[in-house]
PDB file of N, CA and C in Angstrom:
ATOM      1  N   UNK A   1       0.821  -1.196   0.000  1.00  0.00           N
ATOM      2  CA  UNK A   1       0.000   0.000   0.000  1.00  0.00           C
ATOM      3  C   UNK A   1       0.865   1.261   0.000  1.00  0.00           C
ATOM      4  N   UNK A   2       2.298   1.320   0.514  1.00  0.00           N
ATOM      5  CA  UNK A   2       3.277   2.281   0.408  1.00  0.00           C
ATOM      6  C   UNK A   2       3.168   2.747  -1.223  1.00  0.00           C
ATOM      7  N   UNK A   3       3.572   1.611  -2.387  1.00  0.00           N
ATOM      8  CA  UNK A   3       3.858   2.038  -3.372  1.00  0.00           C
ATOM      9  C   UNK A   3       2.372   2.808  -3.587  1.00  0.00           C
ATOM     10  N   UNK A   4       2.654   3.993  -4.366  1.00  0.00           N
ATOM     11  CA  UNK A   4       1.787   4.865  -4.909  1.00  0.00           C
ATOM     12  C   UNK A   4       0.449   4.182  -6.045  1.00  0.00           C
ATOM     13  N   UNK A   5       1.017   3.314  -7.392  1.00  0.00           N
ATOM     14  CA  UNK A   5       0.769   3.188  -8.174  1.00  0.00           C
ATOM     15  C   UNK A   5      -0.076   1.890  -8.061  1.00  0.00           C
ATOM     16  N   UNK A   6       0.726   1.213  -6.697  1.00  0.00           N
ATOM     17  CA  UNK A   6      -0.187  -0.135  -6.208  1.00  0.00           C
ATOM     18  C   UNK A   6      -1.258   0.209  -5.571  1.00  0.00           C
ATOM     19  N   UNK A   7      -1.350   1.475  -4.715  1.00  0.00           N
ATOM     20  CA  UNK A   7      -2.113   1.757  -3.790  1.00  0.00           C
ATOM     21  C   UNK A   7      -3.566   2.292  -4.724  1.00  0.00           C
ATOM     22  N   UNK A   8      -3.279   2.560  -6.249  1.00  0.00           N
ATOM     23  CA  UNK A   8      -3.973   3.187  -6.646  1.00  0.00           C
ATOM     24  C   UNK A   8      -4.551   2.349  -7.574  1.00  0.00           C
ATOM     25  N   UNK A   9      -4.017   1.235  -7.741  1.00  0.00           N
ATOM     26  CA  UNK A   9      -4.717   0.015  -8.561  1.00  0.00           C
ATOM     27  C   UNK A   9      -5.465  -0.877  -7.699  1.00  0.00           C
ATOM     28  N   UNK A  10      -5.372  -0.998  -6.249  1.00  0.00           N
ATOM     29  CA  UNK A  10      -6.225  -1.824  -5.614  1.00  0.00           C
ATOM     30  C   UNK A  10      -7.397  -0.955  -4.931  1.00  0.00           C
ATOM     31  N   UNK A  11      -7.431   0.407  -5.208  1.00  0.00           N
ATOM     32  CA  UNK A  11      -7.940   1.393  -4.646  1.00  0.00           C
ATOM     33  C   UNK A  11      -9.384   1.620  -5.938  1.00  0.00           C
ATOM     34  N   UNK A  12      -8.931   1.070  -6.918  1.00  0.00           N
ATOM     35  CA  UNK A  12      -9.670   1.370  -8.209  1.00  0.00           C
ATOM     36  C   UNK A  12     -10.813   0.220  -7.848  1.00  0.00           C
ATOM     37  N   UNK A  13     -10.499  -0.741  -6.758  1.00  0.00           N
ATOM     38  CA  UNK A  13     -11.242  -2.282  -6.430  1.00  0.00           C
ATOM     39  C   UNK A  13     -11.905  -2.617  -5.657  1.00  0.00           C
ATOM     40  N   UNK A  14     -11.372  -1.155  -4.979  1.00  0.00           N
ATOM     41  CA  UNK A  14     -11.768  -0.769  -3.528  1.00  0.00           C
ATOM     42  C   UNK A  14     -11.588  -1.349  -2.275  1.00  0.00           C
ATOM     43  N   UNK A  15     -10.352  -1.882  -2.702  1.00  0.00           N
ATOM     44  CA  UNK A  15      -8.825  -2.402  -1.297  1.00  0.00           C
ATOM     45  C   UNK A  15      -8.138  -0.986  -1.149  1.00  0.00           C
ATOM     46  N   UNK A  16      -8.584  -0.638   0.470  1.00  0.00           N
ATOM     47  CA  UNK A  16      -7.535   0.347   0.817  1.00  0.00           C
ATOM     48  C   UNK A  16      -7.370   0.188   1.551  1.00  0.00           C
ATOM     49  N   UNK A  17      -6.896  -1.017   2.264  1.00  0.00           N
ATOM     50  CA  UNK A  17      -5.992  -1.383   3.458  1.00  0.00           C
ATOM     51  C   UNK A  17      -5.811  -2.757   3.235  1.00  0.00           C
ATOM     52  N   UNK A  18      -4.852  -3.132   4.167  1.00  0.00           N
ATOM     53  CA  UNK A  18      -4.361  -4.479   4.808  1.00  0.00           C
ATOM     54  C   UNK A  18      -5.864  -5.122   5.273  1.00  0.00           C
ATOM     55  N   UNK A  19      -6.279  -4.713   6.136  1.00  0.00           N
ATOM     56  CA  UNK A  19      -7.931  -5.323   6.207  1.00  0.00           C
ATOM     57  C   UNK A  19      -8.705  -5.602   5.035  1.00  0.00           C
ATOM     58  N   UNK A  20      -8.811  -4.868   3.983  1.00  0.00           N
ATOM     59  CA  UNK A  20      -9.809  -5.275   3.155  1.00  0.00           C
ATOM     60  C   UNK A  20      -8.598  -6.636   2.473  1.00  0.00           C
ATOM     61  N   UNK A  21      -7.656  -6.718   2.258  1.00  0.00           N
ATOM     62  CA  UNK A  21      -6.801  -7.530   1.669  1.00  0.00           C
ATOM     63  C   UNK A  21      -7.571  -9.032   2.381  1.00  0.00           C
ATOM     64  N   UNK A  22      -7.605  -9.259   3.961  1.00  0.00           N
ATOM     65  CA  UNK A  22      -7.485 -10.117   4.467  1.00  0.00           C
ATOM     66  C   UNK A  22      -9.108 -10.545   4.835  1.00  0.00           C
ATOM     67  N   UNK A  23      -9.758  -9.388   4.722  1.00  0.00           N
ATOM     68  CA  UNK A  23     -11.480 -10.038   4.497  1.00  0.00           C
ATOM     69  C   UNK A  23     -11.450 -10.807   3.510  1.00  0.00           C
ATOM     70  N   UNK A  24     -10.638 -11.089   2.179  1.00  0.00           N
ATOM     71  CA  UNK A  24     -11.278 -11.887   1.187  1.00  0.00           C
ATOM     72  C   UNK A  24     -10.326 -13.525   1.512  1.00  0.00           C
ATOM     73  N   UNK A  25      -9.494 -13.549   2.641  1.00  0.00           N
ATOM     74  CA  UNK A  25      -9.092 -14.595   2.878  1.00  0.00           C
ATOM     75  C   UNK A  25     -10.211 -15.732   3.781  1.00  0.00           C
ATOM     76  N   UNK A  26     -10.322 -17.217   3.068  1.00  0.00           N
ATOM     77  CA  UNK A  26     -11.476 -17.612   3.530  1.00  0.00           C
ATOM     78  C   UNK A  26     -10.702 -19.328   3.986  1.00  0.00           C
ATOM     79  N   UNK A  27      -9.930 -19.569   3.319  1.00  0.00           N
ATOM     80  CA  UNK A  27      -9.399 -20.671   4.344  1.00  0.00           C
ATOM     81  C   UNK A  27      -7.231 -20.725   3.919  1.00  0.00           C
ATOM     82  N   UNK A  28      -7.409 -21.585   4.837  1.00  0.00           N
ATOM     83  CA  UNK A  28      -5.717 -22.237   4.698  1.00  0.00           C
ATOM     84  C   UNK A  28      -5.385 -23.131   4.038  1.00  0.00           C
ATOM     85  N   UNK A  29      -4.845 -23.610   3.828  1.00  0.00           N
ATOM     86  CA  UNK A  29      -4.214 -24.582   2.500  1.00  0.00           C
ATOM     87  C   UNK A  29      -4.340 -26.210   3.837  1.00  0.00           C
ATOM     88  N   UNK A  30      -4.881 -25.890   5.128  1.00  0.00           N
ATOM     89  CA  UNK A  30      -5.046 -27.023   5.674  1.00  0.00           C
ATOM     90  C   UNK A  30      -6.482 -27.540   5.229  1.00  0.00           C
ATOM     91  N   UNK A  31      -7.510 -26.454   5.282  1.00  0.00           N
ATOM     92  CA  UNK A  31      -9.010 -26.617   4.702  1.00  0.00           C
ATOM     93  C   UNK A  31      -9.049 -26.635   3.411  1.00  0.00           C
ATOM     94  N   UNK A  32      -8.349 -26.340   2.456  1.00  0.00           N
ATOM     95  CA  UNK A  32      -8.661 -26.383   1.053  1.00  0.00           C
ATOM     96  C   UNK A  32      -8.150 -27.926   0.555  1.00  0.00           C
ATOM     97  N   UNK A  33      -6.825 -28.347   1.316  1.00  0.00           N
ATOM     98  CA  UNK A  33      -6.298 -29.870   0.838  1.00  0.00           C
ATOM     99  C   UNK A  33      -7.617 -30.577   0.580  1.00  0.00           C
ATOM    100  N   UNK A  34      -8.165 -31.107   1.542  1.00  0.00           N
ATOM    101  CA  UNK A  34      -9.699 -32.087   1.085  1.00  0.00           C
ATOM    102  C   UNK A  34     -10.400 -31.909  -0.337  1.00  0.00           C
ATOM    103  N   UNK A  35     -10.428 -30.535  -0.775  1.00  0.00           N
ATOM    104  CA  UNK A  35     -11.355 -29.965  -1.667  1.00  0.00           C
ATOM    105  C   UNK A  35     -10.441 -29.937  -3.011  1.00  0.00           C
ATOM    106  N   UNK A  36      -9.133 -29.978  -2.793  1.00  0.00           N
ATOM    107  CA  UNK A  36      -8.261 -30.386  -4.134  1.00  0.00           C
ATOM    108  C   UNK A  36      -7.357 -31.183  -3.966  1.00  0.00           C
ATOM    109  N   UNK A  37      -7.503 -32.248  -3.971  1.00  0.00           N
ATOM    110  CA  UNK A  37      -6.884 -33.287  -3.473  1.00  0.00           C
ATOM    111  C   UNK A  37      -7.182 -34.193  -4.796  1.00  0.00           C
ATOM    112  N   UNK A  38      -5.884 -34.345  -5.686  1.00  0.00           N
ATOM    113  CA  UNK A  38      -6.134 -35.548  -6.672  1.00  0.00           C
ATOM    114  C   UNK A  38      -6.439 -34.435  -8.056  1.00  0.00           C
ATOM    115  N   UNK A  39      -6.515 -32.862  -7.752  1.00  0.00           N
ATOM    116  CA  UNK A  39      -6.655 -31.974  -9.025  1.00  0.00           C
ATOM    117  C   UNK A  39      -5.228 -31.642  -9.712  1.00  0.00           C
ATOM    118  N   UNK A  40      -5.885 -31.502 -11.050  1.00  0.00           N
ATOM    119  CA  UNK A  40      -4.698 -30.948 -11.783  1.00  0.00           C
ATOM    120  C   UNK A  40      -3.813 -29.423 -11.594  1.00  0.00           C
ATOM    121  N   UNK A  41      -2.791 -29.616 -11.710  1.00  0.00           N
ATOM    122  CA  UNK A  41      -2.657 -27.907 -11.244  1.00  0.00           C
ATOM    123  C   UNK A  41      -2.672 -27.498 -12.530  1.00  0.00           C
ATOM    124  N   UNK A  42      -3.132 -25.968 -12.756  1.00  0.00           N
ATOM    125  CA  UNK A  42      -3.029 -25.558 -14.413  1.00  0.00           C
ATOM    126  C   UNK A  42      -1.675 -25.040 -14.427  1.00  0.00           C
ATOM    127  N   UNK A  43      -1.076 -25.072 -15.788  1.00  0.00           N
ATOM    128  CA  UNK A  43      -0.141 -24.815 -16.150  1.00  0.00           C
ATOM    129  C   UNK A  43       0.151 -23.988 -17.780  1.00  0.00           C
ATOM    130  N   UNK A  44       0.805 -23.391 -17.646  1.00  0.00           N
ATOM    131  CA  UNK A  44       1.494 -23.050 -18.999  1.00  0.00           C
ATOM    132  C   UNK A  44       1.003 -23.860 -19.985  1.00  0.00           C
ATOM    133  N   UNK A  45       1.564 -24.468 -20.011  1.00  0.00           N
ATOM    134  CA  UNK A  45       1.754 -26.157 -20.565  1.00  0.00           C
ATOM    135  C   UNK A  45       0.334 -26.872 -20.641  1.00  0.00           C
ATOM    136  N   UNK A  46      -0.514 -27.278 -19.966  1.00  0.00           N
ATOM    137  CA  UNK A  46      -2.111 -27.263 -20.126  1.00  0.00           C
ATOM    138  C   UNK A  46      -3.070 -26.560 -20.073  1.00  0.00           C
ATOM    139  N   UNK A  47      -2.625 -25.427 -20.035  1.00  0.00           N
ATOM    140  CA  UNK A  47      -3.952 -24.508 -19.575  1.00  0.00           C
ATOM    141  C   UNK A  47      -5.245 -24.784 -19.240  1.00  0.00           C
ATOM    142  N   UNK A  48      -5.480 -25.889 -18.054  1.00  0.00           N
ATOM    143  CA  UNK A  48      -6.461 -26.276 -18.131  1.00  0.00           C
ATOM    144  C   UNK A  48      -7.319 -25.414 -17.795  1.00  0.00           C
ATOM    145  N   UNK A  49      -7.304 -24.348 -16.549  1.00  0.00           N
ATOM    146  CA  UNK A  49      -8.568 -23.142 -15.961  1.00  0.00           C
ATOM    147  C   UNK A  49      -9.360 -22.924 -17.929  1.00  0.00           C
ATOM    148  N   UNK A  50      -8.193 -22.539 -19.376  1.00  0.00           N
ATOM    149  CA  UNK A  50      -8.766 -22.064 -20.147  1.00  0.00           C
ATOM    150  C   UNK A  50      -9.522 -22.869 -20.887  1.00  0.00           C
ATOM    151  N   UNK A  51      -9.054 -23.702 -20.487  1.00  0.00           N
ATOM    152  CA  UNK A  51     -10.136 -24.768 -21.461  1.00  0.00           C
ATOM    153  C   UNK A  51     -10.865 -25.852 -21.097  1.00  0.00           C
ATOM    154  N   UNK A  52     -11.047 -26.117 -19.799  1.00  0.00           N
ATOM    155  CA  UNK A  52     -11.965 -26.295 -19.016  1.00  0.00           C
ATOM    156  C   UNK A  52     -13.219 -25.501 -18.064  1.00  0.00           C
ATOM    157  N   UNK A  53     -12.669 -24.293 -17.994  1.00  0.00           N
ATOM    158  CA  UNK A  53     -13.849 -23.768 -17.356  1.00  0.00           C
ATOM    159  C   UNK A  53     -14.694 -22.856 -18.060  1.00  0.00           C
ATOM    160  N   UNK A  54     -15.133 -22.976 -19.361  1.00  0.00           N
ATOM    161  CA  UNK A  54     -16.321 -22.175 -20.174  1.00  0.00           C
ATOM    162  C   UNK A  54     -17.485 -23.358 -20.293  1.00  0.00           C
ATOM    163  N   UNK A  55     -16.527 -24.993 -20.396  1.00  0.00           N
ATOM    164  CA  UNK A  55     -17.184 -26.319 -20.682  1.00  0.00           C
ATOM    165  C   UNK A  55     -18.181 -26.251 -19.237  1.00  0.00           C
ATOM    166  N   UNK A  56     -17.415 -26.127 -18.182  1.00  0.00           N
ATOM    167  CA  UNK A  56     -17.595 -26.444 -16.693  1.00  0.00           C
ATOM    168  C   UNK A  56     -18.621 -25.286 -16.162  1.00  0.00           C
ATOM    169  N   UNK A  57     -18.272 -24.156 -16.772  1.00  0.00           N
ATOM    170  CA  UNK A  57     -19.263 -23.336 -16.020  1.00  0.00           C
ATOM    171  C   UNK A  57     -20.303 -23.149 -15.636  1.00  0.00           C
ATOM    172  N   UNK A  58     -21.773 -23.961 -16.050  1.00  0.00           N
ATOM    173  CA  UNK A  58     -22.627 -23.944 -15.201  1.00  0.00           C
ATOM    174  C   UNK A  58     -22.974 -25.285 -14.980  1.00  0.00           C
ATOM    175  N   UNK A  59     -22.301 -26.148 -14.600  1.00  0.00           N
ATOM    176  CA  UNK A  59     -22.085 -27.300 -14.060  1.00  0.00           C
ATOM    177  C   UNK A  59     -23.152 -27.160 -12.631  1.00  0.00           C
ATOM    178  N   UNK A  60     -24.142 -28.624 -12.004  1.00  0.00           N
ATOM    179  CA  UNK A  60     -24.974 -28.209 -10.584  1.00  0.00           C
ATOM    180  C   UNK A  60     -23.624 -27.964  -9.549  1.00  0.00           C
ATOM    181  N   UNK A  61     -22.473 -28.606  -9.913  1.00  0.00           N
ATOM    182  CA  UNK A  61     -21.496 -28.718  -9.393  1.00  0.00           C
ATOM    183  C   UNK A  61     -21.026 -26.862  -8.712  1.00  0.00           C
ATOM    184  N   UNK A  62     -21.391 -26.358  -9.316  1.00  0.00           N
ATOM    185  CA  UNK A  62     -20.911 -24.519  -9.159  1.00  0.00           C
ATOM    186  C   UNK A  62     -21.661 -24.572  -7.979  1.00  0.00           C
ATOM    187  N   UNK A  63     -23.180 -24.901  -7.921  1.00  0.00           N
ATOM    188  CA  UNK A  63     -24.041 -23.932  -6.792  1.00  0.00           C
ATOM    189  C   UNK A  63     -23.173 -24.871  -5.531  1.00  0.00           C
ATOM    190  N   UNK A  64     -22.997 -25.947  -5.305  1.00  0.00           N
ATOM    191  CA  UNK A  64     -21.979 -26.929  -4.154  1.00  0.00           C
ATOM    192  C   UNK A  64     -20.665 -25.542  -3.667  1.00  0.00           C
ATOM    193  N   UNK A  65     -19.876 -25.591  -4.516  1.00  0.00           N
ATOM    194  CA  UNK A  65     -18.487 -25.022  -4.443  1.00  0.00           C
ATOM    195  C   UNK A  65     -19.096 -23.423  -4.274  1.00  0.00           C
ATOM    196  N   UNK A  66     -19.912 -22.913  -4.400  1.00  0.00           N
ATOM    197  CA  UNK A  66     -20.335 -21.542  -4.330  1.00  0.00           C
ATOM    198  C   UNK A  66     -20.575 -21.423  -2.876  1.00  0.00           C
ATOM    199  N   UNK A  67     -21.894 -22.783  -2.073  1.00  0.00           N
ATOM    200  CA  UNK A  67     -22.020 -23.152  -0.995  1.00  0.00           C
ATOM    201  C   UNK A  67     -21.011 -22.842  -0.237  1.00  0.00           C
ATOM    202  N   UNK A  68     -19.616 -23.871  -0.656  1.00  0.00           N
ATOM    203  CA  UNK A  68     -18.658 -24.664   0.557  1.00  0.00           C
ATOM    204  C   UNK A  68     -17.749 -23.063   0.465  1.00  0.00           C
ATOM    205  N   UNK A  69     -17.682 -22.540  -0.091  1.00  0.00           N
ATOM    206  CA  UNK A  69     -16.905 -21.187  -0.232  1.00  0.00           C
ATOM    207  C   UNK A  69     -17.317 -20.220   0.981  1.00  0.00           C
ATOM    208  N   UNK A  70     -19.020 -19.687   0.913  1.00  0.00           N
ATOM    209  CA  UNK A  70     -19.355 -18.803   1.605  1.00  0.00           C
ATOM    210  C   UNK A  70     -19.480 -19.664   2.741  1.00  0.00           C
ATOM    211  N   UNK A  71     -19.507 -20.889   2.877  1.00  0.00           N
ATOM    212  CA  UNK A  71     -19.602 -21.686   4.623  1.00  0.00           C
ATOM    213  C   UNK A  71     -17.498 -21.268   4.761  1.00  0.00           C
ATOM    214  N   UNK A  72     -16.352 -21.204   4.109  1.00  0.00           N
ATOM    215  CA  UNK A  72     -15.097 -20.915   5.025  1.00  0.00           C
ATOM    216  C   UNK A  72     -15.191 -19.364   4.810  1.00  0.00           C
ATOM    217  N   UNK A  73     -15.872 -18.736   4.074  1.00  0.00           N
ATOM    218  CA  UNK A  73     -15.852 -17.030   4.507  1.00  0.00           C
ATOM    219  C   UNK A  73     -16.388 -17.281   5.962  1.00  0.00           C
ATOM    220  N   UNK A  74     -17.364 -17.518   6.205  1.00  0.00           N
ATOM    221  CA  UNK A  74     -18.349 -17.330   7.271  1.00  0.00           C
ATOM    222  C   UNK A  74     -17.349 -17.857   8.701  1.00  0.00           C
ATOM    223  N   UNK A  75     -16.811 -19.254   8.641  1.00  0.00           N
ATOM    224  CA  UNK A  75     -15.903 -19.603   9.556  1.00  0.00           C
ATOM    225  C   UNK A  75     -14.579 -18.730   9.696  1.00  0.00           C
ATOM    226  N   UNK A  76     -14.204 -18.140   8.642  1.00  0.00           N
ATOM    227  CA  UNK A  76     -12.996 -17.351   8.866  1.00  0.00           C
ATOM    228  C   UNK A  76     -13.516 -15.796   9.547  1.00  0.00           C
ATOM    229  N   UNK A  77     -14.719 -15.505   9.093  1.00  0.00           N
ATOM    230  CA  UNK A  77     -15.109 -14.166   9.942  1.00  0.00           C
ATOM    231  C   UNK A  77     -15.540 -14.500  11.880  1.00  0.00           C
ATOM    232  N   UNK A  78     -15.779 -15.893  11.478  1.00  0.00           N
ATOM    233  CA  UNK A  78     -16.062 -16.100  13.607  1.00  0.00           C
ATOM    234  C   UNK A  78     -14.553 -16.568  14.290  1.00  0.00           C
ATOM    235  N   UNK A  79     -13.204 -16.595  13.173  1.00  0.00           N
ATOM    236  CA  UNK A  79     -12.368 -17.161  13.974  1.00  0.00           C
ATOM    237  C   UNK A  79     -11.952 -15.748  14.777  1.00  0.00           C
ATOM    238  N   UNK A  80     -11.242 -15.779  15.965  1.00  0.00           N
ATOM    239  CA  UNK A  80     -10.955 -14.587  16.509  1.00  0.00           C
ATOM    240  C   UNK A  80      -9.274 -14.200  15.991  1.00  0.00           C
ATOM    241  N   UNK A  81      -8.890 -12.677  15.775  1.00  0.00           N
ATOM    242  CA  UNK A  81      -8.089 -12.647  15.204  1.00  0.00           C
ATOM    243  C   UNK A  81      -6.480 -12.376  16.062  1.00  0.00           C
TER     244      UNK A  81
END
């Protein structure tokens, strides 16, 4: 947030602090293991996010993962900080 030019590109997003940075944090890589466990990572090299997710996008599968998302926002806003 020091740099000027950063402060003014996350400001355009309406991040103007360290707090808003860390409201959009919703779990740890201890809660997410279960949920990608056995996935591909995308790469250069496969691009899978590009060419899998226009196929995937309204999959019933979205409203689940839309679910399990706002249930670790919700747990990360009652953990105490």
């Amino acid at each position: 947030m020091a740099n000027q030019r950063i402060h003014d590109e996350l400001a355009s997003v309406g991040i103007m602090s360290q707090a808003d940075v860390e409201s959009w944090f919703v779990c740890d890589e201890v809660q997410l293991a279960p949920a990608v466990a056995g996935s591909v990572i995308n790469t250069d090299d496969n691009m899978r996010v590009e060419t899998r997710a226009p196929r995937e996008a309204f999959l019933p599968l979205m409203e689940s993962n839309s679910v399990w998302i706002e249930n670790l926002a919700n747990q990360a806003k009652q953990k105490p900080k």
